[in-house]
Protein backbone atom coordinates (compact mmCIF):
# COMPACT_ATOMS: atom_id res chain seq x y z
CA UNK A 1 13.95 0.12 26.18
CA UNK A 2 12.29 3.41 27.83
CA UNK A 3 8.28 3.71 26.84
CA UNK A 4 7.58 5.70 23.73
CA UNK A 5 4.68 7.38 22.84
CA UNK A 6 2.15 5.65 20.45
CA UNK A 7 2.60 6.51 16.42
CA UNK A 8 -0.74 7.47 15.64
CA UNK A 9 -2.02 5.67 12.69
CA UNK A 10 0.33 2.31 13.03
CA UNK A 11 -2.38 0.24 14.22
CA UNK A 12 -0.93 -2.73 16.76
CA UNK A 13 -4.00 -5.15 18.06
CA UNK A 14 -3.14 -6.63 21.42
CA UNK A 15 -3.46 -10.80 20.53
CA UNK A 16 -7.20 -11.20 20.42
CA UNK A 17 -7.88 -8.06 17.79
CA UNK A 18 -4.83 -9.98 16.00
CA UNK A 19 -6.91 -13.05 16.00
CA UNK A 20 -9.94 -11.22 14.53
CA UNK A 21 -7.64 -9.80 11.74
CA UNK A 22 -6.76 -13.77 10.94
CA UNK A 23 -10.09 -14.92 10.67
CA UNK A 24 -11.19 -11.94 8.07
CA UNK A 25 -8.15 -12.53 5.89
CA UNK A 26 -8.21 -16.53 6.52
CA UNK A 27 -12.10 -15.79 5.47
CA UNK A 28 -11.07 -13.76 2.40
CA UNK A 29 -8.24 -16.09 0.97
CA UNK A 30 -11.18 -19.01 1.37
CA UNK A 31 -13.68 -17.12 -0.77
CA UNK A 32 -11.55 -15.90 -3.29
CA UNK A 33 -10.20 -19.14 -4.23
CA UNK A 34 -13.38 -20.83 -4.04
CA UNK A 35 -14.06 -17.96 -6.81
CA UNK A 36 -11.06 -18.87 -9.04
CA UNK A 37 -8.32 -16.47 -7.75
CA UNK A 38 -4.52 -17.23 -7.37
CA UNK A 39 -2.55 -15.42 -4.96
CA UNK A 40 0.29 -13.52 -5.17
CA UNK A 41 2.44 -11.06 -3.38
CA UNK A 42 4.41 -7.95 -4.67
CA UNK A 43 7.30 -5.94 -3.90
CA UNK A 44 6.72 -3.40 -0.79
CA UNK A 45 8.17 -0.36 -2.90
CA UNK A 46 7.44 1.39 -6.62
CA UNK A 47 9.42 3.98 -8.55
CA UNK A 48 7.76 6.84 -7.97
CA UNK A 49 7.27 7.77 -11.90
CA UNK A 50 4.96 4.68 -12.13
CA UNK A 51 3.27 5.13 -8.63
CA UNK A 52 2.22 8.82 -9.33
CA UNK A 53 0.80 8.05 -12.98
CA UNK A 54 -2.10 8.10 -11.92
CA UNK A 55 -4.78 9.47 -9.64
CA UNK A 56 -4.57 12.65 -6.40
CA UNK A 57 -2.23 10.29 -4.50
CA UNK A 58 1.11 12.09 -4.51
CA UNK A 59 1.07 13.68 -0.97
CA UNK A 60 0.56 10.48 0.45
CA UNK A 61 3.59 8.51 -0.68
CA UNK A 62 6.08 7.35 1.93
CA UNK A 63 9.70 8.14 -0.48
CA UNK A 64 11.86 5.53 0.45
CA UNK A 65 15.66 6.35 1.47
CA UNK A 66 18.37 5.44 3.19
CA UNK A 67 19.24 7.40 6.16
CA UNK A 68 22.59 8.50 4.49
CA UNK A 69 21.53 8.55 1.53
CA UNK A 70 22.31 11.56 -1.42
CA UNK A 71 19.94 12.73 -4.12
CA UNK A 72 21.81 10.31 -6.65
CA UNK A 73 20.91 7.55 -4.52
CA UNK A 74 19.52 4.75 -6.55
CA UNK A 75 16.53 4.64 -3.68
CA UNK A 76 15.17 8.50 -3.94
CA UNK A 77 13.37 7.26 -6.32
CA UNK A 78 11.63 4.84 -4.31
CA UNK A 79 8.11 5.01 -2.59
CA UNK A 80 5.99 2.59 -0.57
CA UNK A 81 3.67 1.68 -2.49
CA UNK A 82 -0.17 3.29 -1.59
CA UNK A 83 -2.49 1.01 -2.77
CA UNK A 84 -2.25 -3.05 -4.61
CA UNK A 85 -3.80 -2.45 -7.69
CA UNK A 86 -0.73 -0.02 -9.43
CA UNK A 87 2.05 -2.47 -8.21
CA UNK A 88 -0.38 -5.25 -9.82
CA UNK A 89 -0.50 -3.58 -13.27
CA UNK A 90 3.23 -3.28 -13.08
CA UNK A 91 3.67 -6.92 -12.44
CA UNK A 92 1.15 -7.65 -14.95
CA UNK A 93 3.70 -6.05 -17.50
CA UNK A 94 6.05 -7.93 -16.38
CA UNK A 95 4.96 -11.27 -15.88
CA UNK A 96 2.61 -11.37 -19.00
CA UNK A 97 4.46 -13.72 -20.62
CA UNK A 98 4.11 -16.30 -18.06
CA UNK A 99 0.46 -15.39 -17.08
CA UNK A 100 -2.88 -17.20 -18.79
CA UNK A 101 -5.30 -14.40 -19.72
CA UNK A 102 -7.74 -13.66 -18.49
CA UNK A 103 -5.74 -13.89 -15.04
CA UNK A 104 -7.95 -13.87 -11.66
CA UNK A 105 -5.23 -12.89 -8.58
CA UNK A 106 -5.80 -12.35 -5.17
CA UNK A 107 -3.46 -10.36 -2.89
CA UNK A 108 -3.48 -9.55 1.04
CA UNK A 109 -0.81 -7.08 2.28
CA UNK A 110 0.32 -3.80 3.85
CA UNK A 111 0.12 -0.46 1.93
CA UNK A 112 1.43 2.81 3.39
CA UNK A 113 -0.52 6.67 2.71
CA UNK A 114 0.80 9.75 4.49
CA UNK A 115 -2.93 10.65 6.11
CA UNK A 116 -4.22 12.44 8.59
CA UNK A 117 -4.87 9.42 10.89
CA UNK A 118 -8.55 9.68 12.21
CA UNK A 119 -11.65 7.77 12.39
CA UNK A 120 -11.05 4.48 10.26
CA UNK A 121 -8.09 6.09 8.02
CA UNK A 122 -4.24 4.48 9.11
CA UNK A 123 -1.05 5.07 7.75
CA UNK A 124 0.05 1.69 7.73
CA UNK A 125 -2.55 -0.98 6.64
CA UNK A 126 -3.70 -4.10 5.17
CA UNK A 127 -5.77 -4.95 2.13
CA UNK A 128 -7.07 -7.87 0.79
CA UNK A 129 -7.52 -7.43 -3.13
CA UNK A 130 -8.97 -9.58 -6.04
CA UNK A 131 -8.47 -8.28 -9.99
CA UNK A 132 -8.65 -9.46 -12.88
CA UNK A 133 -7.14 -8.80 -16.23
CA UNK A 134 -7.30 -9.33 -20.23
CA UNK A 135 -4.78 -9.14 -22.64
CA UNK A 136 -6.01 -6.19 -24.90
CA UNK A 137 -9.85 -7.17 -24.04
CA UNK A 138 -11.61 -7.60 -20.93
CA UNK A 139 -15.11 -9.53 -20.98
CA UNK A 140 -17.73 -7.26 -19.12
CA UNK A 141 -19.35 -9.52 -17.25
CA UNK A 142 -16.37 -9.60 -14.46
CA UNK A 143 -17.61 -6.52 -13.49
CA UNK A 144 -20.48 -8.55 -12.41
CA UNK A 145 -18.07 -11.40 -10.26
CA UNK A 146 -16.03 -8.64 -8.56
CA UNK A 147 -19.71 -7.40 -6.83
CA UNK A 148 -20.70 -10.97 -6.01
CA UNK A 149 -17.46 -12.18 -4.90
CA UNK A 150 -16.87 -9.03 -2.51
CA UNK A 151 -20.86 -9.58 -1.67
CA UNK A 152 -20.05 -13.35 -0.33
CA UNK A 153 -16.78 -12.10 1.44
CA UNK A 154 -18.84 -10.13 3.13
CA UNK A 155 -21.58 -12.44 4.13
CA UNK A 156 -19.30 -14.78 5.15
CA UNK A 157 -17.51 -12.49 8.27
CA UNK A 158 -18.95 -12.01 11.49
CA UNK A 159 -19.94 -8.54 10.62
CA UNK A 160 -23.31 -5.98 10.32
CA UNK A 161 -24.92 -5.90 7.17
CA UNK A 162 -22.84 -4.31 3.92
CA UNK A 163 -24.17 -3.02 1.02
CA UNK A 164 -22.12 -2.59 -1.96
CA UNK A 165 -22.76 0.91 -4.06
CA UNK A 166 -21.84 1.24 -7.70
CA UNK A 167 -21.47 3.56 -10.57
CA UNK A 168 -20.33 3.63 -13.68
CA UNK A 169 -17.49 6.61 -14.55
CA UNK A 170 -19.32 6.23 -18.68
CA UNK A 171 -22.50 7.37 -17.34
CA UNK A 172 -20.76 9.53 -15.18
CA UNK A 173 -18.23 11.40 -17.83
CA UNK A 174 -21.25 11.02 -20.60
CA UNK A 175 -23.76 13.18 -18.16
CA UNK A 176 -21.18 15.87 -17.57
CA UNK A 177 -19.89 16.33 -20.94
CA UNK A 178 -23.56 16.46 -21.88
CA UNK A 179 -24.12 19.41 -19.20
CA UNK A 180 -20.66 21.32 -20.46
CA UNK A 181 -18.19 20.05 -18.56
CA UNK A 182 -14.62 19.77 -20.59
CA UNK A 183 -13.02 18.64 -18.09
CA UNK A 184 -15.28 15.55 -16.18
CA UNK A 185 -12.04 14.65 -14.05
CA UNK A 186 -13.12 17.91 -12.32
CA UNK A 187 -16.51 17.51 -11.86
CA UNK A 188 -15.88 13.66 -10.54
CA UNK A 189 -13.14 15.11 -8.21
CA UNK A 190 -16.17 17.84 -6.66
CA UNK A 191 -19.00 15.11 -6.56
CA UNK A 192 -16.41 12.74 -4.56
CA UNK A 193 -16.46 15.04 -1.76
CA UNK A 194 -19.90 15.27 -1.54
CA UNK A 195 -20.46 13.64 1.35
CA UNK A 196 -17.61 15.89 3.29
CA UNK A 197 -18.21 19.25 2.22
CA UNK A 198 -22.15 19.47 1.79
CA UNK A 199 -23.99 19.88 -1.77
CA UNK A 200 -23.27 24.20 -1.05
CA UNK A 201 -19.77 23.76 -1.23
CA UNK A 202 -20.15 21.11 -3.75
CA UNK A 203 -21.89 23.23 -5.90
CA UNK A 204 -19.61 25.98 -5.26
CA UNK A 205 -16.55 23.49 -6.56
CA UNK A 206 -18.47 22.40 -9.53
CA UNK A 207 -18.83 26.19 -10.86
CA UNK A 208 -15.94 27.99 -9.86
CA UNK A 209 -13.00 24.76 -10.20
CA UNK A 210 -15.21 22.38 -12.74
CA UNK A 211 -16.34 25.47 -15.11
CA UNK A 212 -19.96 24.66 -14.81
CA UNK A 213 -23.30 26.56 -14.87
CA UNK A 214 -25.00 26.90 -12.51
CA UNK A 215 -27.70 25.19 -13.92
CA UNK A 216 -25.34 22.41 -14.95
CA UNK A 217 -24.13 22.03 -11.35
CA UNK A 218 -27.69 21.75 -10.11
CA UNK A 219 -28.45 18.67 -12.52
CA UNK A 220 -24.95 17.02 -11.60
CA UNK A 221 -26.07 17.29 -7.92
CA UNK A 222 -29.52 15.87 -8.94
CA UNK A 223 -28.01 12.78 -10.34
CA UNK A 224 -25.81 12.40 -7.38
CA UNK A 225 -29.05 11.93 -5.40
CA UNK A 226 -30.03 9.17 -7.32
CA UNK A 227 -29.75 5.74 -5.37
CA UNK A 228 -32.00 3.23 -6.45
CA UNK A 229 -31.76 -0.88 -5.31
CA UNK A 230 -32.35 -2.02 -8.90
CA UNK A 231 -31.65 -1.08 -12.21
CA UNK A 232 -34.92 1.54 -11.54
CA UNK A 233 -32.00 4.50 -11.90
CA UNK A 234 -32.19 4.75 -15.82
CA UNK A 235 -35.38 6.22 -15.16
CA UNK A 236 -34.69 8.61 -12.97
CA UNK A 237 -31.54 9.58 -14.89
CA UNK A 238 -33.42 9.96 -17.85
CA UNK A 239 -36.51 12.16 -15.99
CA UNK A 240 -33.21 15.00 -15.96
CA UNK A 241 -33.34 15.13 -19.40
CA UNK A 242 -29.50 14.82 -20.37
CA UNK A 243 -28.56 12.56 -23.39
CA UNK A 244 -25.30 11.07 -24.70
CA UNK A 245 -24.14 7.77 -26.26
CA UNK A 246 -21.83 6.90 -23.69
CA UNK A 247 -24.10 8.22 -20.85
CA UNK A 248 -26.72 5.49 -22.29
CA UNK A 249 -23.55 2.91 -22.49
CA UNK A 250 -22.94 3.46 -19.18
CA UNK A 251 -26.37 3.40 -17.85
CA UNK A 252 -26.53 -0.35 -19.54
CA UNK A 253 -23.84 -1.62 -17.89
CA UNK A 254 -23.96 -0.42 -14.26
CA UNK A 255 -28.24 -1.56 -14.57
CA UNK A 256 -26.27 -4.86 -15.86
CA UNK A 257 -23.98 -5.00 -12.35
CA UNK A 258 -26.79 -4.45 -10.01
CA UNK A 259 -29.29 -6.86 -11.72
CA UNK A 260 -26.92 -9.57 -12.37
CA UNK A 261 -25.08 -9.00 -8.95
CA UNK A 262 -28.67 -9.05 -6.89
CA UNK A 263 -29.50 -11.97 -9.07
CA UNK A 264 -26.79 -13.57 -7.19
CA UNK A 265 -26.18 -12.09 -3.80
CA UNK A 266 -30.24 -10.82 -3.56
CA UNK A 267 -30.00 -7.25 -1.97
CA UNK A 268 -26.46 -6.93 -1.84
CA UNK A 269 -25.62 -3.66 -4.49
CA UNK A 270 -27.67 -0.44 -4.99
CA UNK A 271 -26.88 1.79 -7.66
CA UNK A 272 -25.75 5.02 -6.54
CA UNK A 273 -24.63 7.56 -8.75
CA UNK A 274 -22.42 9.88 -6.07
CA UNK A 275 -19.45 7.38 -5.84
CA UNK A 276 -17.21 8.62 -7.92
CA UNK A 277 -13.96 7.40 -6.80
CA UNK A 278 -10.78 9.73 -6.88
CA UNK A 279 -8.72 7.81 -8.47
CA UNK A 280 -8.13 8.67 -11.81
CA UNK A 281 -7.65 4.99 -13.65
CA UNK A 282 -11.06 3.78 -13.51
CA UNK A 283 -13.06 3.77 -16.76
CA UNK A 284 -16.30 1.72 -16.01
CA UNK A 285 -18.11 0.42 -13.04
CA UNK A 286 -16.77 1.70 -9.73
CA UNK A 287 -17.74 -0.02 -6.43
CA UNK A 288 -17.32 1.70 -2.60
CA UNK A 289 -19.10 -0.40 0.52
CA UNK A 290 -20.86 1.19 3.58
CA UNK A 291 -21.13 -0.93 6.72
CA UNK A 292 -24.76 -0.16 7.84
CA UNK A 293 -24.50 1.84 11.33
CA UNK A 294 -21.04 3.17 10.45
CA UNK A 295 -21.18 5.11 7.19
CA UNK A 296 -19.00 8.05 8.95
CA UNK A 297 -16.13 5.70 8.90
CA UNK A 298 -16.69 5.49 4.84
CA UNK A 299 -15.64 2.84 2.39
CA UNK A 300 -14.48 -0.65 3.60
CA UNK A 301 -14.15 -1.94 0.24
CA UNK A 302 -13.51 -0.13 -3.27
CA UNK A 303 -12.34 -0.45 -6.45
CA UNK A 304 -13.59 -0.43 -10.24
CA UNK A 305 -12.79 -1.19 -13.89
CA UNK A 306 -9.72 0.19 -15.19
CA UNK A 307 -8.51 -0.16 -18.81
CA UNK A 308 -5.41 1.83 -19.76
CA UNK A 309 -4.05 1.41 -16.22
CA UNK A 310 -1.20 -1.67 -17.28
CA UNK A 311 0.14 -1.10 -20.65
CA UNK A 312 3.36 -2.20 -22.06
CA UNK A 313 3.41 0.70 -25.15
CA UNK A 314 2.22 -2.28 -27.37
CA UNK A 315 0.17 -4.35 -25.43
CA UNK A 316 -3.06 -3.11 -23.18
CA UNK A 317 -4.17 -5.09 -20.23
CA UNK A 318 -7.63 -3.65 -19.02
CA UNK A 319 -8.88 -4.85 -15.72
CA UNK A 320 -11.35 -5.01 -12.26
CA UNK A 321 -10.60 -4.86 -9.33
CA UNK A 322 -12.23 -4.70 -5.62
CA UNK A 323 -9.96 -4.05 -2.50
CA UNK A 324 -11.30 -5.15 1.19
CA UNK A 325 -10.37 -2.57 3.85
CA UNK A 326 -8.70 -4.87 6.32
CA UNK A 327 -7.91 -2.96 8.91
CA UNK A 328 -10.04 -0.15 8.41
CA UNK A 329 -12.91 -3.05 8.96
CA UNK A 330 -11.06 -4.47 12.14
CA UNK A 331 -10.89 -1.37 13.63
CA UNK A 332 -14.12 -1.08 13.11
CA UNK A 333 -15.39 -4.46 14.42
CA UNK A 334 -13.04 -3.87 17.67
CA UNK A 335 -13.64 -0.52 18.46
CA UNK A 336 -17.39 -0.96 18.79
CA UNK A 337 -17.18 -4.47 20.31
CA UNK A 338 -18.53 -6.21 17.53
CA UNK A 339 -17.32 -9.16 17.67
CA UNK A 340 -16.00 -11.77 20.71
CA UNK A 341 -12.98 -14.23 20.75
CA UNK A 342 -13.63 -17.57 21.78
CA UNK A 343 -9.58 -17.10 23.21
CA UNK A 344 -6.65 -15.43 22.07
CA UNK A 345 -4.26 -17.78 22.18
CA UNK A 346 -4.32 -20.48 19.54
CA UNK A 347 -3.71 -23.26 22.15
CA UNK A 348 -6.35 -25.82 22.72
CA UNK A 349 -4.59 -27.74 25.81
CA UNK A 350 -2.08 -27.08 28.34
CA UNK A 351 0.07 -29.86 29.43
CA UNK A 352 0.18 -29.75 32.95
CA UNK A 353 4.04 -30.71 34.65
CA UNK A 354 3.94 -32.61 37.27
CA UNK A 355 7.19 -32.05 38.30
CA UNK A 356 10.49 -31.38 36.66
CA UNK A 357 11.41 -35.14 36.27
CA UNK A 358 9.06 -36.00 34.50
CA UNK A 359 8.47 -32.94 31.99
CA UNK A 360 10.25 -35.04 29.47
CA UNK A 361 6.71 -36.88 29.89
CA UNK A 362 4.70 -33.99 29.54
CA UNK A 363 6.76 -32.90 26.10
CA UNK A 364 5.95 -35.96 24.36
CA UNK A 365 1.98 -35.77 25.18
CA UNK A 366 2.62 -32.38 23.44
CA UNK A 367 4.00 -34.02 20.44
CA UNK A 368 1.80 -36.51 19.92
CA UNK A 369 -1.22 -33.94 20.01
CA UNK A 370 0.65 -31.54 17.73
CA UNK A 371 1.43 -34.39 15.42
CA UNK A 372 -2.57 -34.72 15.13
CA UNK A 373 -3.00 -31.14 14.59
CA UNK A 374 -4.01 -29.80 18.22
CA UNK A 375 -2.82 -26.70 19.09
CA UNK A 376 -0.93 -26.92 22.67
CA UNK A 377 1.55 -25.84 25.29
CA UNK A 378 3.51 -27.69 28.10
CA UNK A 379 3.03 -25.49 31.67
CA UNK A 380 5.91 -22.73 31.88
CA UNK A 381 6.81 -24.43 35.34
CA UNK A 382 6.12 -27.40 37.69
CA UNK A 383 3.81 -25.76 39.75
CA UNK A 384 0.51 -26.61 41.61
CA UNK A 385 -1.59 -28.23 39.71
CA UNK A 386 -4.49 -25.36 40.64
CA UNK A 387 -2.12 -23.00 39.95
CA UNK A 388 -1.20 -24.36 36.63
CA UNK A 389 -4.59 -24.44 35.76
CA UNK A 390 -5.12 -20.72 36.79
CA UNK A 391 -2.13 -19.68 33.99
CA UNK A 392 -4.12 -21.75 31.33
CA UNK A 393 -7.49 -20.02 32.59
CA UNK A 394 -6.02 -16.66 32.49
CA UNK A 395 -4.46 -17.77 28.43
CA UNK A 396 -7.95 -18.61 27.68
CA UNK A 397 -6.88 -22.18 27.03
CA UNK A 398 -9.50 -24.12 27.62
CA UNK A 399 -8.38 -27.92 28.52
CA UNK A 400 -5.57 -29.04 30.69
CA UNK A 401 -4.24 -32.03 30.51
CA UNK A 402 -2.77 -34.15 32.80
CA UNK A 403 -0.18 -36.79 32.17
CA UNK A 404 -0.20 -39.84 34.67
CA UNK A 405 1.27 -43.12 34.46
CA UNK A 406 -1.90 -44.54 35.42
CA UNK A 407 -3.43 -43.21 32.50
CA UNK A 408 -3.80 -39.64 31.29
CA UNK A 409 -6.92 -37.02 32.15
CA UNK A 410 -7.85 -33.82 30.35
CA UNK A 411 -9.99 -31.48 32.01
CA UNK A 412 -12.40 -28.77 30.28
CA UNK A 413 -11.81 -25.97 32.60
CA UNK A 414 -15.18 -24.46 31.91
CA UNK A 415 -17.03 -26.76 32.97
CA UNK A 416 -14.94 -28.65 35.56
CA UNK A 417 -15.39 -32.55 33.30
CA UNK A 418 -12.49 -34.50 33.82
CA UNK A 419 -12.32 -37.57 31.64
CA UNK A 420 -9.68 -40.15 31.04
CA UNK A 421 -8.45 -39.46 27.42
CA UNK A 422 -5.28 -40.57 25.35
CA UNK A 423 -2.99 -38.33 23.00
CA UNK A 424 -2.95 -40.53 20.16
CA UNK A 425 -7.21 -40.29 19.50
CA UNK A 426 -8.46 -37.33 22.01
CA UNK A 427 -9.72 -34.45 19.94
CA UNK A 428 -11.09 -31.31 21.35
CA UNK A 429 -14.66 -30.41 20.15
CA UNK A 430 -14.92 -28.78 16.79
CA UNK A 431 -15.41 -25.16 17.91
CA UNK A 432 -12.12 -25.47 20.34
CA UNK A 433 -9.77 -26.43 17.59
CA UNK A 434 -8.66 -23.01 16.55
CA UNK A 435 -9.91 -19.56 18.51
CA UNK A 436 -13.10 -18.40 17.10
CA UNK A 437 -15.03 -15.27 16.22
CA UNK A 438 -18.25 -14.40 16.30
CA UNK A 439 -20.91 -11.52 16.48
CA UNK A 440 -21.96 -10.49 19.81
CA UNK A 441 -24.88 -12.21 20.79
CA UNK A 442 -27.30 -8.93 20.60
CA UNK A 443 -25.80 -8.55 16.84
CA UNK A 444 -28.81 -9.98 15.23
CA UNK A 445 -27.66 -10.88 11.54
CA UNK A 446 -28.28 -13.88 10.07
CA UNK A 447 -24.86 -16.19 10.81
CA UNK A 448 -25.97 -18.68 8.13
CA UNK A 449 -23.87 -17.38 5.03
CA UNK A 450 -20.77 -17.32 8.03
CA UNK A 451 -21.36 -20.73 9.10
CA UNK A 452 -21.83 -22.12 4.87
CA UNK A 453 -17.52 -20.99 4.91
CA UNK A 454 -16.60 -22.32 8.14
């Protein structure tokens, strides 16, 4: 096949950036169930009536159909699906006869948007979500576990310093209405592109698409200024002089996430009253994460509390979720050489041939290490022994081993020790069992909380 140019925003790592994508969701599936979450999987594709409920997503959905395909096609009204947490609801619905309540899931695949591809932003990509739902009532506190749980995710990976930054779309609704907004979706849709279009053209938005004063878009502005790394907010908040019952209910609740969280996970959530999150389901706390140093690449991990999202007409299922930025992170981690791979190749050992004759030899030293667990290859070809060992150098597979019927060798390439060693009870040293990643030595962060999950 003829070279083709690249699709821009199809991200394909070369082997070691694939090994790096392992280790954060092999990190990720070992946190969440130590938390209490199941994993599941869903369908690739939606109907597009249920994908397009909710939230500014519908310029962004890949429609599925066949090449040939007519309008009365039964796939037109197909899309891929943008996100995990609508195709979760759905199979909440479904399923919620066979589900305990409340029920704590975790799910790691691909989702497809129509972007612009730029800085940190793909078209196809993976995400790693956890949720979890009620049958008609939801216990607040999980708002709590999602911030912890995505806190020691993120201590756990080889990574700079996250913070977590919540809000609360109660206090957020409660202040506008309070400042004459009648429609807060507006104002929340404004304040979410803060941080693009610059508090001018914010406030600009605010009066002239949200309806407000201009008074009233000068105190909205104010409280998205407010970022405080304790419950210390309700202070400020209240200095601005608005009131409202469900401003106050939601000031109580996101002062209850970052308390309770940084209980936990000390130093881990601020309170910061510009997220507002553009999707349209969420109801309570919302949650968006800046890695320190790269904040122009935005979120790697979002979500909130959603309560009308999965509904069955008799039946409501309110929920929280949080959604790690897989790839969005990766690229981040490999694009700024964050990270190194010990190899990227999962082999520990190469068998070394000694000649054709006696590869049958070589095949069954294989086995027996596989059998046990180690992670090997037999050489490609009966060559010189130094060059053999130059193909496994060049792999990054650091022992070679060398078969012998006066008893077999392995030799740590590294370092040049050869000792005597047999297949049934050699093991490789801890740390050359699998390929490993780690921060760059000059990344200074603490590698404790990484090395508690290894």
């Amino acid at each position: 096949m003829a070279r083709t140019a690249r699709l821009s925003g199809f991200p394909e790592w070369l082997p070691s950036g694939h090994v790096v994508q392992a280790s954060v969701e092999d990190t990720a599936r070992r946190v969440f169930e130590l938390h209490g979450f199941a994993g599941i999987e869903t369908r690739a594709v939606e109907p597009l009536d249920q994908m397009l409920r909710k939230g500014e997503i519908d310029k962004e959905v890949y429609v599925l159909r066949r090449l040939h395909a007519d309008e009365r096609d039964a796939d037109s009204g197909l899309g891929l699906h943008f996100d995990l947490t609508v195709p979760f609801a759905r199979y909440v619905v479904e399923h919620a006869g066979q589900l305990e309540f409340p029920f704590k899931r975790y799910q790691i695949q691909k989702v497809w948007r129509g972007e612009r591809p730029q800085d940190g932003r793909f078209r196809e990509f993976t995400q790693a979500d956890i949720d979890v739902v009620g049958r008609d009532h939801l216990p607040f506190h999980y708002e709590v576990e999602m911030a912890v749980t995505m806190a020691t995710l993120l201590a756990a990976l080889p990574i700079p310093p996250a913070v977590i930054q919540v809000n609360n779309r109660k206090l957020a609704e409660g202040f506008y209405r309070a400042v004459g907004a009648n429609e807060p979706e507006s104002v929340l849709r404004a304040i979410d592109k803060l941080d693009k279009i610059g508090p001018e053209a914010t406030h600009r938005l605010l009066v002239e698409q949200a309806g407000l004063s201009s008074q009233a878009a000068d105190l909205c502005l104010d409280l998205a200024g407010i970022r405080t790394a304790d419950s210390s907010f309700a202070e400020q908040v209240s200095a601005l002089g608005v009131t409202g019952e469900l401003l106050d209910e939601g000031i109580r609740e996101l002062a209850a996430v970052v308390d309770g969280a940084n209980a936990e996970r000390p130093g881990s959530v601020v309170a910061d009253l510009r997220i507002a999150r553009g999707l349209d389901y969420y109801t309570g706390t919302v949650y968006e994460t800046q890695l320190i140093g790269f904040e122009s690449v935005g979120s790697i991990a979002s979500g909130g509390r959603y309560d009308s999202l999965a509904t069955d007409g008799r039946q409501t299922y309110p929920g929280v979720g949080i959604s790690l930025g897989v790839t969005r992170l990766v690229s981040i981690l490999l694009g700024n050489d964050l990270v190194e791979v010990s190899r990227p190749v999962p082999s520990a050992v190469l068998v070394a041939v000694l000649d054709e004759v006696s590869r049958e030899r070589s095949q069954r030293v294989a086995a027996a290490l596989r059998s046990r667990g180690i992670a090997c290859e037999v050489a490609p070809s009966a060559d010189k022994l130094g060059k053999q060992i130059k193909y496994a150098d060049k792999r990054g597979v650091p022992f070679v081993w060398f078969p012998d019927v006066d008893g077999d060798s392995v030799k740590d390439i590294r370092t040049g020790e050869q000792t005597p060693a047999e297949a049934n009870t050699w093991d490789p040293p801890e740390d050359d069992r699998a390929p490993q990643v780690r921060s760059r030595p000059d990344d200074h962060r603490s590698t404790t909380d990484q090395e508690a999950l290894s």
